[in-house]
Protein backbone atom coordinates (compact mmCIF):
# COMPACT_ATOMS: atom_id res chain seq x y z
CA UNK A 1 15.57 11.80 3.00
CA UNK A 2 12.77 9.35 4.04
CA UNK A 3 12.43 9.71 7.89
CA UNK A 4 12.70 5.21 8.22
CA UNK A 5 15.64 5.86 6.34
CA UNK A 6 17.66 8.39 8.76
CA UNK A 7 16.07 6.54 12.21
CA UNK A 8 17.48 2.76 10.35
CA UNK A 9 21.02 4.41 10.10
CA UNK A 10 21.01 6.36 13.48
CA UNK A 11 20.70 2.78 14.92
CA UNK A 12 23.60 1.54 13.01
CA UNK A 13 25.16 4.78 13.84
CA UNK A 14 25.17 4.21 17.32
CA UNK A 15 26.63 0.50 17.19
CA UNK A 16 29.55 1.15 15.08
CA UNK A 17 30.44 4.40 16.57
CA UNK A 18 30.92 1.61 19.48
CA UNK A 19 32.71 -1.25 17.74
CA UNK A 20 35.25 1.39 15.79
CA UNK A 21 35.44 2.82 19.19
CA UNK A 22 36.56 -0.71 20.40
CA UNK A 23 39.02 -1.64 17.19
CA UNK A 24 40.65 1.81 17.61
CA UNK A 25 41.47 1.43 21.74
CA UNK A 26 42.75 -1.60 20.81
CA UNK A 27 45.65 0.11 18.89
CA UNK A 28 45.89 2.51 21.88
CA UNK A 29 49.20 1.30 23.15
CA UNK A 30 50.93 1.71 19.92
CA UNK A 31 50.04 5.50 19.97
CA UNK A 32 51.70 6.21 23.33
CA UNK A 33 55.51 7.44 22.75
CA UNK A 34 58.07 5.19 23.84
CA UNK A 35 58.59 7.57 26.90
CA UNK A 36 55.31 7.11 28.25
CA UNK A 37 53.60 9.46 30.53
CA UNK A 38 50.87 10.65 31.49
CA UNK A 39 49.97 13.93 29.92
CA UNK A 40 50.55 12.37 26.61
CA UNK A 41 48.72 9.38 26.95
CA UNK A 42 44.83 10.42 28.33
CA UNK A 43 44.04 13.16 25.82
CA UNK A 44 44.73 10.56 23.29
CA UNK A 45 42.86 7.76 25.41
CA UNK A 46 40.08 10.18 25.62
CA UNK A 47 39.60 11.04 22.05
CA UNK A 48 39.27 8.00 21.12
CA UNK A 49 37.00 6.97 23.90
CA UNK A 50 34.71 10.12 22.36
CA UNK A 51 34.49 8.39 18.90
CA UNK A 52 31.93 5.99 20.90
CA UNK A 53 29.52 8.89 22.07
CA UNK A 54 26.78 8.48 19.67
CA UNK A 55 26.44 5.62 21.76
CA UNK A 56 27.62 6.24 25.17
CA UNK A 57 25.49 9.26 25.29
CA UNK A 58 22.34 8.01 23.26
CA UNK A 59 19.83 7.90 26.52
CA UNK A 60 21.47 11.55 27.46
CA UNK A 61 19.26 15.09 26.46
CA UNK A 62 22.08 15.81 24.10
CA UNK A 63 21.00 15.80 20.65
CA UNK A 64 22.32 12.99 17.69
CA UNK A 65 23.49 15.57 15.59
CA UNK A 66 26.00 17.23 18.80
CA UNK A 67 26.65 13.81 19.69
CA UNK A 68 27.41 13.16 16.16
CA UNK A 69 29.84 15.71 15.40
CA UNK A 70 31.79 15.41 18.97
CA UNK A 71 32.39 11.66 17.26
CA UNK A 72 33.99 13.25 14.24
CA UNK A 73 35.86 15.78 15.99
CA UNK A 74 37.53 13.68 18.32
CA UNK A 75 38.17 10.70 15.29
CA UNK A 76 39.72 13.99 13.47
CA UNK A 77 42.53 15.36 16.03
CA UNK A 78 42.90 11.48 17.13
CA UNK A 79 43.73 10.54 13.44
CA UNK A 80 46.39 13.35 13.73
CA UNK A 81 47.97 12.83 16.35
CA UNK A 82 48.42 8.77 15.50
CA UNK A 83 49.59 9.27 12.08
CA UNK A 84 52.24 11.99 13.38
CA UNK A 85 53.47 9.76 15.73
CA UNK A 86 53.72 6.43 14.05
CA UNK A 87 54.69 8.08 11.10
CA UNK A 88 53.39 8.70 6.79
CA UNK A 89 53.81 5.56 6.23
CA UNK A 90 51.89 3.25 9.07
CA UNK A 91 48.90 3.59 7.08
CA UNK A 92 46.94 5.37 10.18
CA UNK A 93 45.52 7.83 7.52
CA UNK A 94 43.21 4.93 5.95
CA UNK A 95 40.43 5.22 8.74
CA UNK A 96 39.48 8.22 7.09
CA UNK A 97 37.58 5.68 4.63
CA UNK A 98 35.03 4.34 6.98
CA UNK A 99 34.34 7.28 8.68
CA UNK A 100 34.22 9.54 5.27
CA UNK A 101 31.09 6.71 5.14
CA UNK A 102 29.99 7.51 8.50
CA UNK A 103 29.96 11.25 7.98
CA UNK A 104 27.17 10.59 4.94
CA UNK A 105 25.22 7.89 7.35
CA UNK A 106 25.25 10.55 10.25
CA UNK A 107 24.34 14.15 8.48
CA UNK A 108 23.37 13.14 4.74
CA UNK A 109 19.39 14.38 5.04
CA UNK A 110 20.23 15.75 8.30
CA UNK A 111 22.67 18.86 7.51
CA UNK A 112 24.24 19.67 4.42
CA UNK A 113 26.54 22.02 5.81
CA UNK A 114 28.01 19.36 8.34
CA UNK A 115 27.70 17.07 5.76
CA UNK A 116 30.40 19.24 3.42
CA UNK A 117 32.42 20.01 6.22
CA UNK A 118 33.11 16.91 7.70
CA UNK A 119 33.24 15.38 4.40
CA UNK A 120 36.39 17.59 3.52
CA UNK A 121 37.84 16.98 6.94
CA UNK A 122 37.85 13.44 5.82
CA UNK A 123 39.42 14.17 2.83
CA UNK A 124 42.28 15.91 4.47
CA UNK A 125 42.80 12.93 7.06
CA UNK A 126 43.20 10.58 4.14
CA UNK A 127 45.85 12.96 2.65
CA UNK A 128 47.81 13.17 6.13
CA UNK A 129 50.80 11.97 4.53
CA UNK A 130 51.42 14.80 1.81
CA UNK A 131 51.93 16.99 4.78
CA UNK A 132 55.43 18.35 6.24
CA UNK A 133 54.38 18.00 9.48
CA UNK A 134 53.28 14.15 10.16
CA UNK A 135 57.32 13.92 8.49
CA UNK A 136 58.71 15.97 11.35
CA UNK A 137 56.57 15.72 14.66
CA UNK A 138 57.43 13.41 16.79
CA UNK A 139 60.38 12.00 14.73
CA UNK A 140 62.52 11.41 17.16
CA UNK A 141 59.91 9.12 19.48
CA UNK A 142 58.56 7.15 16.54
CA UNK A 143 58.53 3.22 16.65
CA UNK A 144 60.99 1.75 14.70
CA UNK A 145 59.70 0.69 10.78
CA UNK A 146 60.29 -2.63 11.15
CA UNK A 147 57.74 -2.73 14.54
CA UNK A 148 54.84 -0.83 11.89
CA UNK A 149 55.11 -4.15 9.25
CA UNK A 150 52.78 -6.18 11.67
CA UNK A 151 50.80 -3.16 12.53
CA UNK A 152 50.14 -2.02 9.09
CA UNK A 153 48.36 -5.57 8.51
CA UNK A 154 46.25 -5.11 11.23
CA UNK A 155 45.11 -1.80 10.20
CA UNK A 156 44.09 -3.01 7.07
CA UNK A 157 42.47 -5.47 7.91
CA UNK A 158 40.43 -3.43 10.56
CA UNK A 159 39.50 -0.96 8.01
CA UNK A 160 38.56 -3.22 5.59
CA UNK A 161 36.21 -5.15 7.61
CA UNK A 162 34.79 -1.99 8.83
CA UNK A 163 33.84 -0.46 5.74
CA UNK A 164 32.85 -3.73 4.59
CA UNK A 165 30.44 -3.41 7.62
CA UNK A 166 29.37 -0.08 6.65
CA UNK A 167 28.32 -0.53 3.38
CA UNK A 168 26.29 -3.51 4.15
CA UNK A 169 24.30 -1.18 6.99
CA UNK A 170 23.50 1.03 4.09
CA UNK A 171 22.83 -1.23 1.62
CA UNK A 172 20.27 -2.71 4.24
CA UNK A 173 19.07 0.77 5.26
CA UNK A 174 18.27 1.64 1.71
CA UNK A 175 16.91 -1.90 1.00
CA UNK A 176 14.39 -1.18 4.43
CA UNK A 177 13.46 2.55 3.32
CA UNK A 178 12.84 1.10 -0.38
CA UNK A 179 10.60 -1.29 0.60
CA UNK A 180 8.86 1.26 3.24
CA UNK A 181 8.67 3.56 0.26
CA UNK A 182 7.04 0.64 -1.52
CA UNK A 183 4.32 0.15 0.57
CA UNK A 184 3.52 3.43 1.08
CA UNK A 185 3.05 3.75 -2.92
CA UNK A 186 0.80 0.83 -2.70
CA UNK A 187 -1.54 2.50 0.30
CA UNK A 188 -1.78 5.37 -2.31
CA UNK A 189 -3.00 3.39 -5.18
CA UNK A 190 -5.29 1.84 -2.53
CA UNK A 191 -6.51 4.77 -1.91
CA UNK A 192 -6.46 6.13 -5.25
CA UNK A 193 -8.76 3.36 -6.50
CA UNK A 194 -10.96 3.61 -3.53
CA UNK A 195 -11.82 7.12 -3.70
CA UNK A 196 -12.02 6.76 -8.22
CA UNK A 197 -14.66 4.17 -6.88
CA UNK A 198 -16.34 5.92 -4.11
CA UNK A 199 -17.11 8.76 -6.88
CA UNK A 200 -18.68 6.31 -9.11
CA UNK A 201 -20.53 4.74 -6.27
CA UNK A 202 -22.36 8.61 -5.41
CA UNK A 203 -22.26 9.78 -8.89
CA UNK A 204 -24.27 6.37 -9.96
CA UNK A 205 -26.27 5.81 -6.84
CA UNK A 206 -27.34 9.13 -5.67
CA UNK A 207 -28.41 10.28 -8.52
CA UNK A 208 -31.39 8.25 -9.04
CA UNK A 209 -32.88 9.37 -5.41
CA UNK A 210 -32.08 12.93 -6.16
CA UNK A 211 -33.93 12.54 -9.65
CA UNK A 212 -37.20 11.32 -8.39
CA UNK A 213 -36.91 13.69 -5.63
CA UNK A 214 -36.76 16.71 -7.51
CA UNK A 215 -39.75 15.33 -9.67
CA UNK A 216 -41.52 14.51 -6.64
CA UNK A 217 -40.92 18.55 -5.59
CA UNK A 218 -42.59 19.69 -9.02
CA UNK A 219 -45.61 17.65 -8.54
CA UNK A 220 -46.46 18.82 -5.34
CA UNK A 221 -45.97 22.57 -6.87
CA UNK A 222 -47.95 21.66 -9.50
CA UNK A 223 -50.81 19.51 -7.43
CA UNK A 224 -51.68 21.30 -4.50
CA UNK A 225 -54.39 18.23 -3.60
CA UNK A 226 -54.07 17.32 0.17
CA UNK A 227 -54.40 13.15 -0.23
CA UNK A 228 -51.68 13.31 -3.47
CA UNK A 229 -49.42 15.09 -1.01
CA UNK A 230 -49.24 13.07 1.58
CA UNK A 231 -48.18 10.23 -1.10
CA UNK A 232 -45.54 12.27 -2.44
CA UNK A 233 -43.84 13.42 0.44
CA UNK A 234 -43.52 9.84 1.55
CA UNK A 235 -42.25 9.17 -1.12
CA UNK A 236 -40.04 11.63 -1.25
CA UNK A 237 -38.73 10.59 2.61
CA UNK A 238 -38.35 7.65 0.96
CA UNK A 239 -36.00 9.45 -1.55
CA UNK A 240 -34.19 10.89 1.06
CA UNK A 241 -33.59 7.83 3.51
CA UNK A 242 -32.59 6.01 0.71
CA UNK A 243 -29.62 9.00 -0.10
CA UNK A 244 -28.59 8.91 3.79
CA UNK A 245 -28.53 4.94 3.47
CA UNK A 246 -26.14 5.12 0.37
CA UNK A 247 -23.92 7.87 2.00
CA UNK A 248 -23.87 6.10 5.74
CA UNK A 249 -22.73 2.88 3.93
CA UNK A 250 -19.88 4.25 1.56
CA UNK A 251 -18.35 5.91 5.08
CA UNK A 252 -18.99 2.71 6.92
CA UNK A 253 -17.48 0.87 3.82
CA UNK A 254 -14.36 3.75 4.37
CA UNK A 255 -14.29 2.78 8.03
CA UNK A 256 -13.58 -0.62 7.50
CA UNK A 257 -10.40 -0.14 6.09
CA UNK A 258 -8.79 1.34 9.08
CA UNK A 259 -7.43 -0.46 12.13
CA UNK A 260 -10.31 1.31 14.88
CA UNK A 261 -10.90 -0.46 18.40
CA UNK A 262 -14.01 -0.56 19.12
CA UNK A 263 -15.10 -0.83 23.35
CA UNK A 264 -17.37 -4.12 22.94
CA UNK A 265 -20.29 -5.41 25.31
CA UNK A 266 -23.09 -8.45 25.58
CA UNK A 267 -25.97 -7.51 22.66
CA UNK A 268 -29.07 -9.58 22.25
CA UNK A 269 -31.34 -9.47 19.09
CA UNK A 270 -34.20 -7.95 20.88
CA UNK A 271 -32.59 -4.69 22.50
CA UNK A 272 -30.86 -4.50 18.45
CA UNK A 273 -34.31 -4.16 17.36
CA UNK A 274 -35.77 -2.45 19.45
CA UNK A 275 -33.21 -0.06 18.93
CA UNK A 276 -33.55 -0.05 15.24
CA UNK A 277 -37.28 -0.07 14.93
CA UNK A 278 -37.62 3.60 13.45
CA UNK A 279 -35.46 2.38 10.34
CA UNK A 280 -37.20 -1.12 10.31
CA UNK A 281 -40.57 0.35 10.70
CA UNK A 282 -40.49 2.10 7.78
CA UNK A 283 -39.09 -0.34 5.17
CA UNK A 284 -41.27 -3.34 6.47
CA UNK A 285 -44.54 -0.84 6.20
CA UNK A 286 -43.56 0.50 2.15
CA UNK A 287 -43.03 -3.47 1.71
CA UNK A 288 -46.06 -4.80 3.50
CA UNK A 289 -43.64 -7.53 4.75
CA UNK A 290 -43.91 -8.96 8.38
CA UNK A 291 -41.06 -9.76 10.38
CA UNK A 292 -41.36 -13.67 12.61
CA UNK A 293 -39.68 -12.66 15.84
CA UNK A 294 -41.36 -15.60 17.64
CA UNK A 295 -38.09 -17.40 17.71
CA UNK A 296 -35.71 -14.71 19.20
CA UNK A 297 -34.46 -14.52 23.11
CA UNK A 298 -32.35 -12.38 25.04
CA UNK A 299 -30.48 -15.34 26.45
CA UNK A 300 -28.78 -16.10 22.86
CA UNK A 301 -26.26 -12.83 23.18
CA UNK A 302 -22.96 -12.24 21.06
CA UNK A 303 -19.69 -10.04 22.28
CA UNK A 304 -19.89 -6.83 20.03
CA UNK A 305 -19.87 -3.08 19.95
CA UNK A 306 -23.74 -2.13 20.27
CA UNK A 307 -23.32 0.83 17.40
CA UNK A 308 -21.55 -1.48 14.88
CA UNK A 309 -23.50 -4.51 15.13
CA UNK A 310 -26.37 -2.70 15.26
CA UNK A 311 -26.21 -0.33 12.35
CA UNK A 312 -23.43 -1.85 10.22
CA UNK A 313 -23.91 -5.12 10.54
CA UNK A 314 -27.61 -6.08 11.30
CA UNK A 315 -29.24 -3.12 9.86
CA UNK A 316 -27.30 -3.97 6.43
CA UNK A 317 -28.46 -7.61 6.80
CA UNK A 318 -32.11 -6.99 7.46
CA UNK A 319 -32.64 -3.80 5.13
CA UNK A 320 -31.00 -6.71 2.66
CA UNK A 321 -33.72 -9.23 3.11
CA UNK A 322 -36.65 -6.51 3.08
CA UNK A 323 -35.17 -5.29 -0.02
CA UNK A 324 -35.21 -8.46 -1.32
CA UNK A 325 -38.39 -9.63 -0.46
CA UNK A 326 -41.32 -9.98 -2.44
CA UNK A 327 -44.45 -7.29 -1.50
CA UNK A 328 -46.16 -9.29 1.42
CA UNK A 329 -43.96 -12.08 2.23
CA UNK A 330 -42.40 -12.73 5.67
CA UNK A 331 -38.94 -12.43 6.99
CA UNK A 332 -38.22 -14.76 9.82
CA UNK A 333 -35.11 -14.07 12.47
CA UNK A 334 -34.09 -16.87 14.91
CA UNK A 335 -31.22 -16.84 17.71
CA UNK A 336 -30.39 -20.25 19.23
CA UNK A 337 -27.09 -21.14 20.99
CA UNK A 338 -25.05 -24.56 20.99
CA UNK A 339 -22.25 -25.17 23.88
CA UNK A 340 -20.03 -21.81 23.86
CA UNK A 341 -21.27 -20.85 20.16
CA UNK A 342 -24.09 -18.67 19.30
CA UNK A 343 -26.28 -17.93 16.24
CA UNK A 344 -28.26 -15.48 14.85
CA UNK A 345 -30.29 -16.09 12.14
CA UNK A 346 -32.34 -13.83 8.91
CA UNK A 347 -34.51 -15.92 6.68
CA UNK A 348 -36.22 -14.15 3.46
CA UNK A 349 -38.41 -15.41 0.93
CA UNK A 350 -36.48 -13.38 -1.86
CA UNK A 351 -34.68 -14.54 -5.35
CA UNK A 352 -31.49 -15.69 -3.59
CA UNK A 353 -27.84 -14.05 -3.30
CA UNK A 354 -26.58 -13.86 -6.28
CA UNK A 355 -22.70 -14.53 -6.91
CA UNK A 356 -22.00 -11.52 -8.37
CA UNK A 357 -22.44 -9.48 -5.57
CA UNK A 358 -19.40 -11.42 -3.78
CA UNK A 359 -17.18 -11.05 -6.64
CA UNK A 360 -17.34 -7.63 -7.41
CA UNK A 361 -16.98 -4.47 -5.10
CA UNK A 362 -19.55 -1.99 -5.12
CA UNK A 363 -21.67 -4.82 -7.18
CA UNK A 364 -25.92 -3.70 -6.67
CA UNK A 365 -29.16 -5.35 -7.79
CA UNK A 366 -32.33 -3.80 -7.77
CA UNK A 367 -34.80 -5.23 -5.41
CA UNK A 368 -38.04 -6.13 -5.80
CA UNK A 369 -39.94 -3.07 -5.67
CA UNK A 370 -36.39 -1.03 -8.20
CA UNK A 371 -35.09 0.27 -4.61
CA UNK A 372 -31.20 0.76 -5.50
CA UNK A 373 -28.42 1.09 -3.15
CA UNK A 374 -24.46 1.55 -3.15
CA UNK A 375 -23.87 -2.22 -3.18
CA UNK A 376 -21.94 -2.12 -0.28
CA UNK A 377 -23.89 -3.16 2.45
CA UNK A 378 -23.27 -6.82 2.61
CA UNK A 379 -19.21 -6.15 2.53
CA UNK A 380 -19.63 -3.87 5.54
CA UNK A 381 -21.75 -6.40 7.44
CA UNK A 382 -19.16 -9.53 6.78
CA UNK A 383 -16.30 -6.99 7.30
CA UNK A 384 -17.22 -5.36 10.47
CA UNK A 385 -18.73 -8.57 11.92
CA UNK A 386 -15.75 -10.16 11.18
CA UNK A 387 -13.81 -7.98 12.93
CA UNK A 388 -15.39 -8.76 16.34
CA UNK A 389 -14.86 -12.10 15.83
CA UNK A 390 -18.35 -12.76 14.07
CA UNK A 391 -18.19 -15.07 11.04
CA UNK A 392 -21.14 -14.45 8.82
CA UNK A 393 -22.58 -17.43 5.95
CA UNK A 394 -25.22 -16.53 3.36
CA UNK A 395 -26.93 -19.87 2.41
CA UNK A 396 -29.73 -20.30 -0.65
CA UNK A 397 -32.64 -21.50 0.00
CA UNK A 398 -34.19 -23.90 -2.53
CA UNK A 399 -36.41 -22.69 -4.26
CA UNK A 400 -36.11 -19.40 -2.79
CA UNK A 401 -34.85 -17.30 -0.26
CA UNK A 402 -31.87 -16.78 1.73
CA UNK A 403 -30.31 -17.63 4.92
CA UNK A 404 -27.80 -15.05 6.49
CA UNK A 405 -26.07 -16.76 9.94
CA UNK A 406 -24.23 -14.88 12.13
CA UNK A 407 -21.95 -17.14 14.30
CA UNK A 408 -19.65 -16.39 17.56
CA UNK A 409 -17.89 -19.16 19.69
CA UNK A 410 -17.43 -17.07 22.68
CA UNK A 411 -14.72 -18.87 23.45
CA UNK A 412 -12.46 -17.13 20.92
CA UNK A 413 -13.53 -13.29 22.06
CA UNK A 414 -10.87 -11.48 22.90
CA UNK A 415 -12.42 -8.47 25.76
């Protein structure tokens, strides 16, 4: 049984072991002989008071299921005792139907064999009447019949109500677990979906790279000239930066679906850069584009965690523009500030966004020189900037270019 389901009815356990508990002490004085005394009166006083102890002794080190079956137990020889004495017909023997329904909420999915047993012990307390004995004990101390009329009502009524109860916990417990069970089945599809597309992504992406790798490989086997090589085998780093791009960004992408807290701390664009210069160096050199960082200061900072921003976020923005950019243009980055809220800016002088790449998930164009990618890379920047509280806005420049702003009012950043 589904583990929400069995910790739902343990709650519900506890509270109406404690209000049957309550409705059955209430009777108490009508299960006393009419010669009261003593010896009589507290064993019966205390099994009833043990009907409670899934709750009385829920903070204790004894376990639910002891605690559990001490309830039953005592709710068993109490049930005997009170029909015997008030007699077959005072309708005692009915409580065996709401706590026939408590056996199955406390050991169905727990213990089968408990589960059976006290099942058929509640079978036998409902049949308490067919028995010789509840005729003949206590005969000669039972209340009158005419004092049981009253009673009888009451006990109907009581066990009505609390099986009423009981079968609205489990109809609400079942309800819970169902929906539980529900989303759960949804997270799979999720998942489902996302790793189908995550195999499409690699199959599509990678393949490509590996391709013109392998090609590269047989030239240089089959050109041993010094100056060809050294074109090849940057071109084959290329290859190869371009597979560890594609992979890094589907895990990113994988990241970004679960709920991570990340320690944060006060970035500026320069130490970014500077930090990301190997990667940057590379791309900007194969392009022959130049990078404006005459408008940039330290004093323009944003709240972030240094590995995210810089490697999810701005490294997928700027390795964006580059790609984008036509062979010896310029790509301009800007930081300025305004009252609490700061900006970052990357201008390029490429074709535009299109819409496309917004609308569809792993969506990829070809930039301006065929690189490929895994068409990711945007989503992870607005998705993990977004979830430090940085809201990110691609604008199109007329007539070309784009405009990627990062924003944070620091006023909103939660340390």
């Amino acid at each position: 049984m589904d583990e929400t389901l069995l910790d739902n009815q343990q709650a519900y356990v506890e509270r109406f072991t404690l209000i049957y508990c309550a409705v059955v002490m209430s009777f108490s004085a009508y299960f006393t002989p009419q010669d009261f005394n003593w010896k009589v009166a507290l064993p019966v006083n205390v099994l009833l008071l043990m009907i409670g102890a899934p709750y009385w002794f829920r903070k204790s080190r004894i376990s639910k299921t002891t605690l559990s079956v001490m309830s039953q137990v005592s709710n068993a020889l109490a049930s005997v005792w009170i029909c015997s004495f008030l007699g077959p017909t005072s309708h005692a023997n009915l409580v065996a139907i709401p706590q026939f329904i408590l056996v199955l909420m406390m050991f169905k999915g727990r213990s089968r064999p408990l589960t059976y047993i006290l099942g058929t012990v509640c079978v036998f307390l409902l049949s308490l009447p067919l028995f010789p004995f509840v005729q003949t004990s206590y005969a000669h101390k039972r209340m009158p019949e005419e004092h049981l009329v009253i009673l009888r009502y009451f006990f109907d009524l009581s066990i009505l109500a609390l099986t009423t109860y009981q079968v609205h916990v489990i109809t609400h417990s079942w309800q819970g677990a169902l929906e539980d069970i529900e989303q759960k089945r949804k997270h799979l599809e999720r998942e489902s979906t996302w790793r189908a597309r995550l195999i499409r992504i690699l199959s599509h992406d990678i393949k490509e790279p590996i391709v013109g790798a392998l090609q590269m490989v047989r030239k240089l086997r089959k050109n041993p000239d010094p100056d060809r090589q050294s074109s090849l085998i940057n071109q084959l780093e290329n290859s190869q930066m371009m597979i560890r791009e594609i992979i890094s960004n589907v895990e990113s992408y994988s990241a970004t679906s679960e709920d991570l807290d990340l320690p944060t701390q006060t970035l500026s664009l320069p130490e970014i850069l500077e930090k990301l210069s190997p990667w940057i160096r590379s791309r900007i050199e194969e392009k022959r584009v130049t990078l404006g960082l005459d408008r940039i200061s330290k004093l323009h900072t944003l709240r972030a965690n240094p590995e995210s921003l810089s490697y999810q976020v701005v490294l997928n923005l700027l390795s964006n523009a580059i790609k984008f950019s036509p062979e010896g243009s310029r790509v301009e980055l800007e930081t300025r500030s305004s009252g609490d809220t700061t900006e970052w800016l990357i201008r390029d002088q490429g074709k535009g966004i299109s819409d496309e790449v917004f609308a569809r998930e792993g969506f990829s164009e070809s930039g301006t020189s065929g690189e490929s990618g895994s068409g990711l890379g945007i989503r992870i920047a607005r998705l993990m900037a977004e979830r430090q509280n940085i809201t990110v806005k691609w604008i199109r420049e007329s007539p070309t270019g784009t405009t990627v702003i990062l924003t944070q009012a620091h006023s909103i950043i939660k340390d």
